[in-house]
PDB file of N, CA and C in Angstrom:
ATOM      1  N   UNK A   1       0.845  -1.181   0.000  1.00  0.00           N
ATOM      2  CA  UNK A   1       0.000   0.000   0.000  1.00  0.00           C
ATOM      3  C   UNK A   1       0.890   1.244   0.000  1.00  0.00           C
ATOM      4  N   UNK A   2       0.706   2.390  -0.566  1.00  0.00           N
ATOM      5  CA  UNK A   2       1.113   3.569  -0.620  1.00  0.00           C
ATOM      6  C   UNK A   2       0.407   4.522   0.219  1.00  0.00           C
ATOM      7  N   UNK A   3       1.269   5.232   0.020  1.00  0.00           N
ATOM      8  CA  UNK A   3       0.589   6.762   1.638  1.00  0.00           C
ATOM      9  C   UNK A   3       1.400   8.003   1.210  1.00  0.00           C
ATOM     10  N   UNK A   4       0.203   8.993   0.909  1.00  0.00           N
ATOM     11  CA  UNK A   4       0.442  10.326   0.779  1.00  0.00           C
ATOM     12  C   UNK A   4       0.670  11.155   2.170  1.00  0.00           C
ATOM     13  N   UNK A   5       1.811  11.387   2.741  1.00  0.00           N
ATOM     14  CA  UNK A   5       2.296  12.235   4.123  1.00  0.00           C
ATOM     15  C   UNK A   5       2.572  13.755   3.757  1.00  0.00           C
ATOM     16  N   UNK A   6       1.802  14.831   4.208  1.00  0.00           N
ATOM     17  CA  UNK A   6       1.631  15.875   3.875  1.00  0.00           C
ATOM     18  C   UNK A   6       2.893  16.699   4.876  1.00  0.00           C
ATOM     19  N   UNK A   7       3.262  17.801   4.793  1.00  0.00           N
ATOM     20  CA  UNK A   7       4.260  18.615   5.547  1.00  0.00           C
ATOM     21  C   UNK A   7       3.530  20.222   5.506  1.00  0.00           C
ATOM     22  N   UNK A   8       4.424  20.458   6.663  1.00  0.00           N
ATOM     23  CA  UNK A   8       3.860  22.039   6.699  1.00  0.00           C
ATOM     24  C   UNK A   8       5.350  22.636   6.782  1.00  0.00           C
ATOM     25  N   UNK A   9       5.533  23.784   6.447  1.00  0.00           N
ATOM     26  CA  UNK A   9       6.956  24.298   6.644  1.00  0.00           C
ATOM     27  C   UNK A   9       6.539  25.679   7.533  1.00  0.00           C
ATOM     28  N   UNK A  10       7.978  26.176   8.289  1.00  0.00           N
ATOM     29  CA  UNK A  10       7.652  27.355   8.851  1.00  0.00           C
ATOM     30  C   UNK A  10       9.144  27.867   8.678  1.00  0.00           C
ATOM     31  N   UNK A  11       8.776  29.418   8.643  1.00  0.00           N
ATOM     32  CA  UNK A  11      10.032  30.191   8.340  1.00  0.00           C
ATOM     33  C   UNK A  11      10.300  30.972   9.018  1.00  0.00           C
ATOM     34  N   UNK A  12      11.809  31.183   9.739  1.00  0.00           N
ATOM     35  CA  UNK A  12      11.757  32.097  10.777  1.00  0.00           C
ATOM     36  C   UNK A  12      12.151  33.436  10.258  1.00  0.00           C
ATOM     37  N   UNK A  13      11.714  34.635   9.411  1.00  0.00           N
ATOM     38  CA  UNK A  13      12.320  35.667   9.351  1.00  0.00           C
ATOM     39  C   UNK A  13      13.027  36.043  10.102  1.00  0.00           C
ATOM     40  N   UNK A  14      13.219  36.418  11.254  1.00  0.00           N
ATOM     41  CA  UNK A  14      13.738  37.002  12.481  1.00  0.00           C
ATOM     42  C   UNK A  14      15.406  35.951  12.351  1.00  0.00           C
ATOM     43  N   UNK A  15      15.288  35.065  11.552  1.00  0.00           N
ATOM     44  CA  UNK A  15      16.776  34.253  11.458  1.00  0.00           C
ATOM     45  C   UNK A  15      17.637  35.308  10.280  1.00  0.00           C
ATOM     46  N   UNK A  16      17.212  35.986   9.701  1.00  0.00           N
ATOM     47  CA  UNK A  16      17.212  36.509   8.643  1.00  0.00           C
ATOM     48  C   UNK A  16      18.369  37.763   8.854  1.00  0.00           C
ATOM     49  N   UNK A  17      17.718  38.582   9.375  1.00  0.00           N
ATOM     50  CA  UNK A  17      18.200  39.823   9.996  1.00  0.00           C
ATOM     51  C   UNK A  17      18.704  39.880  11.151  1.00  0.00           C
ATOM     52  N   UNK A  18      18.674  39.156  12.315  1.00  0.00           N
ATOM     53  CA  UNK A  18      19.042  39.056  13.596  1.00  0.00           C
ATOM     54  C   UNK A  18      19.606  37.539  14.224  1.00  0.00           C
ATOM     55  N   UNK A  19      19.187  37.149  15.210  1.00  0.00           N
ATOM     56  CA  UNK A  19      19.667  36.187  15.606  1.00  0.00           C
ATOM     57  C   UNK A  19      18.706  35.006  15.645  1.00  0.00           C
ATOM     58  N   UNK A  20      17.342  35.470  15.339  1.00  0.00           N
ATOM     59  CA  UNK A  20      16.147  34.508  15.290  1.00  0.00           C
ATOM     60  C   UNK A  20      15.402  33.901  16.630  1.00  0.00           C
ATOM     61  N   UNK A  21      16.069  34.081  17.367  1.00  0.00           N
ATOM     62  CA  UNK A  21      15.857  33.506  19.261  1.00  0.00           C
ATOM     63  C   UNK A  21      14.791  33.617  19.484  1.00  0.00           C
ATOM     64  N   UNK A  22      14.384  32.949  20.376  1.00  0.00           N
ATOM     65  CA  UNK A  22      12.887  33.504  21.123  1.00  0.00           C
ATOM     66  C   UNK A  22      13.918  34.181  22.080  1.00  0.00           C
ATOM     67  N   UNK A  23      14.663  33.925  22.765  1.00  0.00           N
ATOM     68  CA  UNK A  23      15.559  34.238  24.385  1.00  0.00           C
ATOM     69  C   UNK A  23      15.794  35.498  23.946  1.00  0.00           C
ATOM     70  N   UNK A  24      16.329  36.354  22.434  1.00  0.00           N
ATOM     71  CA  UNK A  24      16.402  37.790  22.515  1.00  0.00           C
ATOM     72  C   UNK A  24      15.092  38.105  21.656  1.00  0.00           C
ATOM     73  N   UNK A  25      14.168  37.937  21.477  1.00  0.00           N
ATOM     74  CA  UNK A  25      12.731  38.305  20.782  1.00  0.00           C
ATOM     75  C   UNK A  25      12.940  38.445  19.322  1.00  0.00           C
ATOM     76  N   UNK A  26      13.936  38.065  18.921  1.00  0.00           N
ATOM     77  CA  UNK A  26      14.282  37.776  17.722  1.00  0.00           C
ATOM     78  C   UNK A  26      13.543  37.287  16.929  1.00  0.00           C
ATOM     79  N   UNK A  27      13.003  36.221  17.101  1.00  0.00           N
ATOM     80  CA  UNK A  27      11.826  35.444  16.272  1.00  0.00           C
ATOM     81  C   UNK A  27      11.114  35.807  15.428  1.00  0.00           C
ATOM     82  N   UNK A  28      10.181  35.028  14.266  1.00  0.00           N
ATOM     83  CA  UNK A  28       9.493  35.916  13.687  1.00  0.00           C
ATOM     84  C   UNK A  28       9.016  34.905  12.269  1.00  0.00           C
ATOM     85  N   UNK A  29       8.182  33.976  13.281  1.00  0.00           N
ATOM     86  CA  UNK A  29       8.035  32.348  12.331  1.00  0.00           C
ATOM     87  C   UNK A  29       6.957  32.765  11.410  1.00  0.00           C
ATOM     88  N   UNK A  30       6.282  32.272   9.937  1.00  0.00           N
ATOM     89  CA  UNK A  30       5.731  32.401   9.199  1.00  0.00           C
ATOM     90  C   UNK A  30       4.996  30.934   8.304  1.00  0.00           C
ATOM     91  N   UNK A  31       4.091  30.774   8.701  1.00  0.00           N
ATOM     92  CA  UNK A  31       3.471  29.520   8.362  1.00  0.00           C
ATOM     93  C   UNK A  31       3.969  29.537   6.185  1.00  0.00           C
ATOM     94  N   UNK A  32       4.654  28.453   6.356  1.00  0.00           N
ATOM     95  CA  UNK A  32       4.771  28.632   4.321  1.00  0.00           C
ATOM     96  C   UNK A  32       4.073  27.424   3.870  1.00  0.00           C
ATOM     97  N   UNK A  33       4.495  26.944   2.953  1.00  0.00           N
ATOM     98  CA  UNK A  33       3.924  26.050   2.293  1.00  0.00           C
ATOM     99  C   UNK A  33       4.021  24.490   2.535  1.00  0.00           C
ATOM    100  N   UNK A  34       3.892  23.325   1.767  1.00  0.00           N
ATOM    101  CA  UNK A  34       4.325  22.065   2.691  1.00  0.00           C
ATOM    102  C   UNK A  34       4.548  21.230   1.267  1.00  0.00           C
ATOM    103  N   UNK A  35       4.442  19.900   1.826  1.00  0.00           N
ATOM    104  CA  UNK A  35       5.105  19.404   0.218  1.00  0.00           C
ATOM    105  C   UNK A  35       3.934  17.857   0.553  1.00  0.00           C
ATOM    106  N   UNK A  36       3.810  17.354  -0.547  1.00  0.00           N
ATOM    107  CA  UNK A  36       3.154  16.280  -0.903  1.00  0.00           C
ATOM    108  C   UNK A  36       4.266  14.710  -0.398  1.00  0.00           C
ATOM    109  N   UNK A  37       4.198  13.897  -0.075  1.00  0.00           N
ATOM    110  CA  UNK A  37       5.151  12.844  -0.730  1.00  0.00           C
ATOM    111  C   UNK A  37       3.968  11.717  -0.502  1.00  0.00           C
ATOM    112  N   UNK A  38       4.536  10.948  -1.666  1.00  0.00           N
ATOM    113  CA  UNK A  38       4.040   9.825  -1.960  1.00  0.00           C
ATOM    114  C   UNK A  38       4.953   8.529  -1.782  1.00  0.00           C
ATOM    115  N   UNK A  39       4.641   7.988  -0.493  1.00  0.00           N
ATOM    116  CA  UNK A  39       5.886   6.938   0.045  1.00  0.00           C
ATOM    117  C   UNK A  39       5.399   5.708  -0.314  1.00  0.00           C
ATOM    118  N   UNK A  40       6.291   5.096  -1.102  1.00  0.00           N
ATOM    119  CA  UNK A  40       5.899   3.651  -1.514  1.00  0.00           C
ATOM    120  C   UNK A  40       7.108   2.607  -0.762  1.00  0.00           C
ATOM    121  N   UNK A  41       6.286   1.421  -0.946  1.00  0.00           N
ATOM    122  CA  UNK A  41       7.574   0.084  -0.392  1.00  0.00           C
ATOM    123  C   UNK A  41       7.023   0.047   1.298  1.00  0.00           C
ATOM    124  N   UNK A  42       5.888   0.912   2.035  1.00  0.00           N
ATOM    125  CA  UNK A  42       5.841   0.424   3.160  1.00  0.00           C
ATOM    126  C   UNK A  42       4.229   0.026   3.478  1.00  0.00           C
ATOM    127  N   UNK A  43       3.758  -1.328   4.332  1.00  0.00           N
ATOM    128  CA  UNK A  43       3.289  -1.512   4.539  1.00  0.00           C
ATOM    129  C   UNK A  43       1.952  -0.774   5.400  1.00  0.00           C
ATOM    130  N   UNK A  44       2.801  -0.085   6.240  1.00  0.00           N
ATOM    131  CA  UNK A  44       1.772   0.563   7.409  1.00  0.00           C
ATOM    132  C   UNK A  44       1.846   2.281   7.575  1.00  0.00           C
ATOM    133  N   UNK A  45       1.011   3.135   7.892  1.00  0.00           N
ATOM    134  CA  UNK A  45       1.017   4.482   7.591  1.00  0.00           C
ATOM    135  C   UNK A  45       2.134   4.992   8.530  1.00  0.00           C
ATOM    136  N   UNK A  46       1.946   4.666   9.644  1.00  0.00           N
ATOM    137  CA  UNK A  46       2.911   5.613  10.954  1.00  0.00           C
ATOM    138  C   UNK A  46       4.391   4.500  10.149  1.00  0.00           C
ATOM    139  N   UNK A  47       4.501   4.046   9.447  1.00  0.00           N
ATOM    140  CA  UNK A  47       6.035   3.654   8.838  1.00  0.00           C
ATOM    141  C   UNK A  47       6.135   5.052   7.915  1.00  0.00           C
ATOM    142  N   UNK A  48       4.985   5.156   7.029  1.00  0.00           N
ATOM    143  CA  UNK A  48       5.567   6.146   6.201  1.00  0.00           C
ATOM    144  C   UNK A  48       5.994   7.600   6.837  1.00  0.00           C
ATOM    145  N   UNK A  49       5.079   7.816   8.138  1.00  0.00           N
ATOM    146  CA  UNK A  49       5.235   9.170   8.594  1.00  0.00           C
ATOM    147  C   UNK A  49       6.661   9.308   9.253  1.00  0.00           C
ATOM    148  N   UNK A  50       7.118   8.427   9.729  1.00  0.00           N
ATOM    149  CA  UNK A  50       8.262   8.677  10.403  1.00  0.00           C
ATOM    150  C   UNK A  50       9.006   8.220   9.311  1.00  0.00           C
ATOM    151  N   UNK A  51       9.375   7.793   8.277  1.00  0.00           N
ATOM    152  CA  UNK A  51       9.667   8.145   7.118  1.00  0.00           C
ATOM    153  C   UNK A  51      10.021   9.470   6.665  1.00  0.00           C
ATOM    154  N   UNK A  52       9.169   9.626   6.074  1.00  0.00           N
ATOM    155  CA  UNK A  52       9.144  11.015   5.659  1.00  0.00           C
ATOM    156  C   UNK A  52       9.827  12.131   6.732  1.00  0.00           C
ATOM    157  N   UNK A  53       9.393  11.898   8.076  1.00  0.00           N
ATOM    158  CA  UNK A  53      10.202  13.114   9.366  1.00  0.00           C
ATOM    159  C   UNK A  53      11.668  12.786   9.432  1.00  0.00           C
ATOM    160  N   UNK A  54      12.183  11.529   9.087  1.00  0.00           N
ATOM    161  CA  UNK A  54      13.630  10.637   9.571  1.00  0.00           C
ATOM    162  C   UNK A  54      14.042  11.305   8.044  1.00  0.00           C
ATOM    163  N   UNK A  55      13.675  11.233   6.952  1.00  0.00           N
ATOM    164  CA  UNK A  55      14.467  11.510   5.568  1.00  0.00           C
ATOM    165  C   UNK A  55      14.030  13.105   4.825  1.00  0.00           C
ATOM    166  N   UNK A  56      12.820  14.043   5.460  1.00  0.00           N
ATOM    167  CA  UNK A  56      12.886  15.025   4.697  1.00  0.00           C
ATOM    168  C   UNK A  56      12.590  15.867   5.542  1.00  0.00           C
ATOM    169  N   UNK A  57      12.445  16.180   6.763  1.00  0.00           N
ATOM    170  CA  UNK A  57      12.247  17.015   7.951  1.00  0.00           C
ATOM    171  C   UNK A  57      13.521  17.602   8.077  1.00  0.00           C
ATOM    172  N   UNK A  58      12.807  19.090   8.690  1.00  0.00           N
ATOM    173  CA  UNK A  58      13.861  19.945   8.822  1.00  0.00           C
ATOM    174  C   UNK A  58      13.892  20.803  10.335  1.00  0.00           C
ATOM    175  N   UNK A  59      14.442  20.629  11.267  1.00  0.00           N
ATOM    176  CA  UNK A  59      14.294  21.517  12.346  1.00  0.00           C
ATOM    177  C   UNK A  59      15.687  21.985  12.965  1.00  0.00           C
ATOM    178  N   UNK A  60      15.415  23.762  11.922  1.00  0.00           N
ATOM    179  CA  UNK A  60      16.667  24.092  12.408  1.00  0.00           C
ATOM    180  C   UNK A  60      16.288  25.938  12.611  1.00  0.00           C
ATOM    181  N   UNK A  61      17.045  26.448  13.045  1.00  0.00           N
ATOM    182  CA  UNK A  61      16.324  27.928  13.760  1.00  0.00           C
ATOM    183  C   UNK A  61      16.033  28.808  12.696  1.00  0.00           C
ATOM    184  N   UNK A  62      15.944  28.807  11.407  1.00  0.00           N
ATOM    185  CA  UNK A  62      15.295  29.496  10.220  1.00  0.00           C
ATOM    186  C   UNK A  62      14.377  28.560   9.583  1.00  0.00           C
ATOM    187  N   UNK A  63      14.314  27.115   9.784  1.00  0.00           N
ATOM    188  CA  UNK A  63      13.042  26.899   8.708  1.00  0.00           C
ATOM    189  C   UNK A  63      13.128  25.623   9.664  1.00  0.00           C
ATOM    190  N   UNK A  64      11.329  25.282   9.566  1.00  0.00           N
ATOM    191  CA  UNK A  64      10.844  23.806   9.913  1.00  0.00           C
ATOM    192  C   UNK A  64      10.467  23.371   8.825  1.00  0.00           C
ATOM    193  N   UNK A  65      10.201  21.914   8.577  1.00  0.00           N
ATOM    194  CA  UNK A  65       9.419  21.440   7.438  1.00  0.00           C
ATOM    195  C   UNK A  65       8.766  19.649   8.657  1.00  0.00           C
ATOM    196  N   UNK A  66       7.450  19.569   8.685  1.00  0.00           N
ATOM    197  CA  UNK A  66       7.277  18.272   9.205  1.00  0.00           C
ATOM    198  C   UNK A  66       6.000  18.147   9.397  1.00  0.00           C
ATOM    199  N   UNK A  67       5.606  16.531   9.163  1.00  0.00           N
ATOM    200  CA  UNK A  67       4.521  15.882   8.890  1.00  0.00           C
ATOM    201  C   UNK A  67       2.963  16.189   9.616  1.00  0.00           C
ATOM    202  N   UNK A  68       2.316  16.419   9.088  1.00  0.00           N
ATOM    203  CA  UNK A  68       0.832  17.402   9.737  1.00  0.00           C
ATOM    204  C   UNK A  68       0.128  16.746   9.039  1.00  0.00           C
ATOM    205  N   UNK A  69      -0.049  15.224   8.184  1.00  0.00           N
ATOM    206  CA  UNK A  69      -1.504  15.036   7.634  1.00  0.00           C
ATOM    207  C   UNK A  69      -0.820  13.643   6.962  1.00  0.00           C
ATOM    208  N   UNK A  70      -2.020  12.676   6.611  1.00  0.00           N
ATOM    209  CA  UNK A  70      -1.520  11.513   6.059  1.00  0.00           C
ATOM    210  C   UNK A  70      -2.578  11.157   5.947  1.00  0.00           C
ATOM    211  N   UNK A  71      -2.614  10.246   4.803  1.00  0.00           N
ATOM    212  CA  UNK A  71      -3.458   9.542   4.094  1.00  0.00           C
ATOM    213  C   UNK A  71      -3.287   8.036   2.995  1.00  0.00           C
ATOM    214  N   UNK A  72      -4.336   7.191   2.523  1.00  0.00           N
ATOM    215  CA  UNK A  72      -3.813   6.691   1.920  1.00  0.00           C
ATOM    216  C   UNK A  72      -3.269   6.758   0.393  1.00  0.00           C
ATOM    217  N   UNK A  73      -3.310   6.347  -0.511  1.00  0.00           N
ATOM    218  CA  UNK A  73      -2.631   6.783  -2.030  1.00  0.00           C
ATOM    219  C   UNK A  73      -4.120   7.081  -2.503  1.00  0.00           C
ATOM    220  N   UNK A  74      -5.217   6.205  -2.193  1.00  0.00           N
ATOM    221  CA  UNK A  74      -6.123   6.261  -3.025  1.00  0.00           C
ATOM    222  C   UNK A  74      -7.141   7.364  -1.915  1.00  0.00           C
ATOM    223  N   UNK A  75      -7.008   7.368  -0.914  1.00  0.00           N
ATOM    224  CA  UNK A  75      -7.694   8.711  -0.293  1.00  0.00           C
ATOM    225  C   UNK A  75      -7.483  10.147  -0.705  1.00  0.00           C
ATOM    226  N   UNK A  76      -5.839  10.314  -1.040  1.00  0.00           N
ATOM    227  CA  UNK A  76      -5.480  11.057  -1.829  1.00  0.00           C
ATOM    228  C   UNK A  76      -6.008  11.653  -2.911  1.00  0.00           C
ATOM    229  N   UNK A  77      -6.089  10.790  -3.807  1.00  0.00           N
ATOM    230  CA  UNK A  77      -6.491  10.820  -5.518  1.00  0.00           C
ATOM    231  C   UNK A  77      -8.269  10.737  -5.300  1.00  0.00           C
ATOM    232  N   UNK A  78      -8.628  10.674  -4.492  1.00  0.00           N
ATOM    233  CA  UNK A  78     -10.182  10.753  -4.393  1.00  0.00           C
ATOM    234  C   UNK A  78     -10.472  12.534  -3.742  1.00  0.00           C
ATOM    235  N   UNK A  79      -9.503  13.093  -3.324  1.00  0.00           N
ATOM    236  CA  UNK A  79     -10.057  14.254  -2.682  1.00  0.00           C
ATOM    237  C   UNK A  79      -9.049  15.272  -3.443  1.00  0.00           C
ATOM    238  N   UNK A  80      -8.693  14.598  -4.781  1.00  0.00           N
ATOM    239  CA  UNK A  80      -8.003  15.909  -6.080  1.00  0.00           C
ATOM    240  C   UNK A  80      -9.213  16.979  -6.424  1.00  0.00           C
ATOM    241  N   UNK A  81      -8.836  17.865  -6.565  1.00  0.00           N
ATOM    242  CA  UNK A  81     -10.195  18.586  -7.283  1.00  0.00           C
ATOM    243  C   UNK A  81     -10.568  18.206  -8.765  1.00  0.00           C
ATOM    244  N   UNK A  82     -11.965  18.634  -8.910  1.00  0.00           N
ATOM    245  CA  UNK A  82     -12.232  17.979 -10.411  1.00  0.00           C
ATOM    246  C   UNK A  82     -11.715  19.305 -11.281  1.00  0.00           C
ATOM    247  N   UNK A  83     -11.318  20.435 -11.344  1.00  0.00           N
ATOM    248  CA  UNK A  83     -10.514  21.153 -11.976  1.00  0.00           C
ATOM    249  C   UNK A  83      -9.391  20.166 -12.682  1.00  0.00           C
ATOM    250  N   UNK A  84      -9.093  20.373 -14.025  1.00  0.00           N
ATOM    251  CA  UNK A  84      -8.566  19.195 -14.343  1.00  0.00           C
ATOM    252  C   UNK A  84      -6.927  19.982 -14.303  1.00  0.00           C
ATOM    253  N   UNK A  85      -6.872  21.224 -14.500  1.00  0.00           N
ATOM    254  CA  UNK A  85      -5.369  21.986 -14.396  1.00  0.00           C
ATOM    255  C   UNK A  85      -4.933  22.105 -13.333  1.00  0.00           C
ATOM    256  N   UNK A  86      -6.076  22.321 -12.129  1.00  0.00           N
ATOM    257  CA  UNK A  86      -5.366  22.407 -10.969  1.00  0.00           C
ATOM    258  C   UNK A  86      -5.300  20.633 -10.328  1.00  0.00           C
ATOM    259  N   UNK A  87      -5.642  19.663 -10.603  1.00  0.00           N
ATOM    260  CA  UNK A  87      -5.572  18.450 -10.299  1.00  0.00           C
ATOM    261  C   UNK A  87      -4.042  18.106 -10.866  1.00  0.00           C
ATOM    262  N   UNK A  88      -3.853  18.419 -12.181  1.00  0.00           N
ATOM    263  CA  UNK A  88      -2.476  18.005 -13.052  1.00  0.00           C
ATOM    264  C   UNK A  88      -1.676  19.083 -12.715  1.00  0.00           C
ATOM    265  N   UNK A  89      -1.350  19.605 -11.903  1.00  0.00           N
ATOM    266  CA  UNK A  89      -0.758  20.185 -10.871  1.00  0.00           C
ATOM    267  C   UNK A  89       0.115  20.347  -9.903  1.00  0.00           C
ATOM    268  N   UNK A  90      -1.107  19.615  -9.220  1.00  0.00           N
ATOM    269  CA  UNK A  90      -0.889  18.449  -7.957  1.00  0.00           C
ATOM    270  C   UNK A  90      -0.540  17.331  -7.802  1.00  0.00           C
ATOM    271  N   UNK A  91      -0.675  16.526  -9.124  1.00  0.00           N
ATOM    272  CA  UNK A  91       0.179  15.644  -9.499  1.00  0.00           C
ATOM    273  C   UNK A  91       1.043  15.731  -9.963  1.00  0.00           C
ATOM    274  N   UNK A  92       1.485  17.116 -10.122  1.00  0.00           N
ATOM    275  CA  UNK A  92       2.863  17.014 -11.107  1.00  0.00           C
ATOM    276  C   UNK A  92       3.990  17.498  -9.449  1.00  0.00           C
ATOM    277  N   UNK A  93       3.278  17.579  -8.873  1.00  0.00           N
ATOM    278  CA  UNK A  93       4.159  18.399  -7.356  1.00  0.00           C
ATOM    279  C   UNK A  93       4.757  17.470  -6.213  1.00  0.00           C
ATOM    280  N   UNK A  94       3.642  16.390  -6.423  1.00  0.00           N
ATOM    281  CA  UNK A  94       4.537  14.986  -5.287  1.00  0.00           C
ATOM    282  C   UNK A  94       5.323  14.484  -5.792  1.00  0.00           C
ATOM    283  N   UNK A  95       5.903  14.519  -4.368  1.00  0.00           N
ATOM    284  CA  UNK A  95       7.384  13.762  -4.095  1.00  0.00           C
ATOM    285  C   UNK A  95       7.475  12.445  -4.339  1.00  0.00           C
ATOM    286  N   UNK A  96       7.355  11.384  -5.178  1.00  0.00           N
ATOM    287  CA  UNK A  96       7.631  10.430  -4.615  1.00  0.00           C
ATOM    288  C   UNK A  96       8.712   9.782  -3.962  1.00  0.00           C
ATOM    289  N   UNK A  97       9.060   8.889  -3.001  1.00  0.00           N
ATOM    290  CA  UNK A  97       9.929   8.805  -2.060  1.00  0.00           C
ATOM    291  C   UNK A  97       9.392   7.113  -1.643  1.00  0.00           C
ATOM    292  N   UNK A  98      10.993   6.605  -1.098  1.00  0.00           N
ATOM    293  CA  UNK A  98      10.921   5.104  -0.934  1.00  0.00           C
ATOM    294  C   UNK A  98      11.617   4.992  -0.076  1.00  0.00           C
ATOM    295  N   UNK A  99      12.150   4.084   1.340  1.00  0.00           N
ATOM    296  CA  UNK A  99      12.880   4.052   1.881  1.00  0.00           C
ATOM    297  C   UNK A  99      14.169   3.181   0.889  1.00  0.00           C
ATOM    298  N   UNK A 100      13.819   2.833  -0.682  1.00  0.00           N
ATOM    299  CA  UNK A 100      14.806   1.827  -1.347  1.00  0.00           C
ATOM    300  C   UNK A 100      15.804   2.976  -1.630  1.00  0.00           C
ATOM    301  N   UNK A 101      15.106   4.238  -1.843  1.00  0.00           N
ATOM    302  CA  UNK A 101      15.519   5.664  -2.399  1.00  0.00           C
ATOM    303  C   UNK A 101      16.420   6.060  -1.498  1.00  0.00           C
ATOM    304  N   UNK A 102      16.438   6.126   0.033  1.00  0.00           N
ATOM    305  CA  UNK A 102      17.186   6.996   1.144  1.00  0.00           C
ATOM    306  C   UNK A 102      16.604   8.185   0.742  1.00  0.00           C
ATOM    307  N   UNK A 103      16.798   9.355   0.358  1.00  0.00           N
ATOM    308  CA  UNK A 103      16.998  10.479   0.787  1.00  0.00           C
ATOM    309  C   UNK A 103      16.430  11.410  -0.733  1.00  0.00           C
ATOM    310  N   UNK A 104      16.877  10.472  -1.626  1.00  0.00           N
ATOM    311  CA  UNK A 104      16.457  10.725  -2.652  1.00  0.00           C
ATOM    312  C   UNK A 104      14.853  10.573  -3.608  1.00  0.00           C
ATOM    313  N   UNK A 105      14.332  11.237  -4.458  1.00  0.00           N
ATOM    314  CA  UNK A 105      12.982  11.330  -4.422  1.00  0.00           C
ATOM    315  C   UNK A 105      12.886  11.888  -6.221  1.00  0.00           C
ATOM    316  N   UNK A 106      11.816  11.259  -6.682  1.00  0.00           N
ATOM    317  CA  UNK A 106      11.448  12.154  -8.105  1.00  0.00           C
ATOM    318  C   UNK A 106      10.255  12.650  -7.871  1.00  0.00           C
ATOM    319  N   UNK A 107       9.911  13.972  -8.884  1.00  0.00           N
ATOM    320  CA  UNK A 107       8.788  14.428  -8.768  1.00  0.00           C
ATOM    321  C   UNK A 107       7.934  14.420  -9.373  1.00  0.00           C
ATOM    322  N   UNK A 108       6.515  14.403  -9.398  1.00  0.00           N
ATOM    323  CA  UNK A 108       5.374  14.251 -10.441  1.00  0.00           C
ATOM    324  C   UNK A 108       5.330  12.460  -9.942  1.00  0.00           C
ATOM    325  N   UNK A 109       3.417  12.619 -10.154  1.00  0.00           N
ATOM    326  CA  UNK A 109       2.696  11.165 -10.116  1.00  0.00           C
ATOM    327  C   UNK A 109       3.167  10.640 -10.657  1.00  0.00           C
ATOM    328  N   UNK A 110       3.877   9.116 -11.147  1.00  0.00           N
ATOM    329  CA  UNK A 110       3.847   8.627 -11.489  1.00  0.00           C
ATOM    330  C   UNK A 110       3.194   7.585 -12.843  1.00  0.00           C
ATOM    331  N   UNK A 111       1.808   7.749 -12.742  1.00  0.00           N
ATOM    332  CA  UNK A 111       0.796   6.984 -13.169  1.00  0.00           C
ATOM    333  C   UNK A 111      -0.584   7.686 -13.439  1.00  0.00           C
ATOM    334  N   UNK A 112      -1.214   7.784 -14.598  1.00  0.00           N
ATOM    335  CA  UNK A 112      -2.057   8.246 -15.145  1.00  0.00           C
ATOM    336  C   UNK A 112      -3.555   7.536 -14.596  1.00  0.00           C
ATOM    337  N   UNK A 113      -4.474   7.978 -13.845  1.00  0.00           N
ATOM    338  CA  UNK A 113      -5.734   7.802 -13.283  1.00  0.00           C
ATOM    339  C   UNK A 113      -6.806   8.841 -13.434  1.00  0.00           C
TER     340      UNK A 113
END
């Protein structure tokens, strides 16, 4: 079975210009965007999520990136919009990702549905 694991990223401006800290009020996080992946080769969902956090997560004092949503492959592809440009889109934007892969990943669906 396959599993679509969603991400949220956050950005610290305040890393930018200053020192970024909460300890000197530096801070200055910004909800951004997140990324799709489509993890194949594992059996069970909480495999893919810690997956995805162990090989594409990021927590460092200017940017987060980490797992906020999961689903299965075909829960996924059932809740695309029927817009057919913005659907081919969204398929052209996931990650796919394997633990056979490590670290490495291509982009765009795979497979025409």
């Amino acid at each position: 079975m396959n599993f679509v694991v969603r991400t949220q990223t956050l950005e610290n401006y305040g890393a930018h210009c200053e020192d970024g800290k909460f300890s000197s009020q530096n801070h200055y996080w910004k909800m951004k965007g997140g990324m799709d992946y489509l993890v194949k080769d594992l059996d069970r969902v909480q495999d893919a999520v810690a997956f995805v956090a162990a090989a594409f997560s990021d927590n460092s004092l200017g940017y987060k990136e980490f797992p906020i949503e999961w689903q299965t492959e075909e829960e996924w592809i059932a809740q695309l919009p029927d817009d057919a440009d913005y659907r081919d889109f969204l398929k052209e934007q996931v990650w796919v990702v394997s633990p056979k892969m490590g670290r490495k990943h291509t982009k765009g669906y795979p497979e025409e549905f």
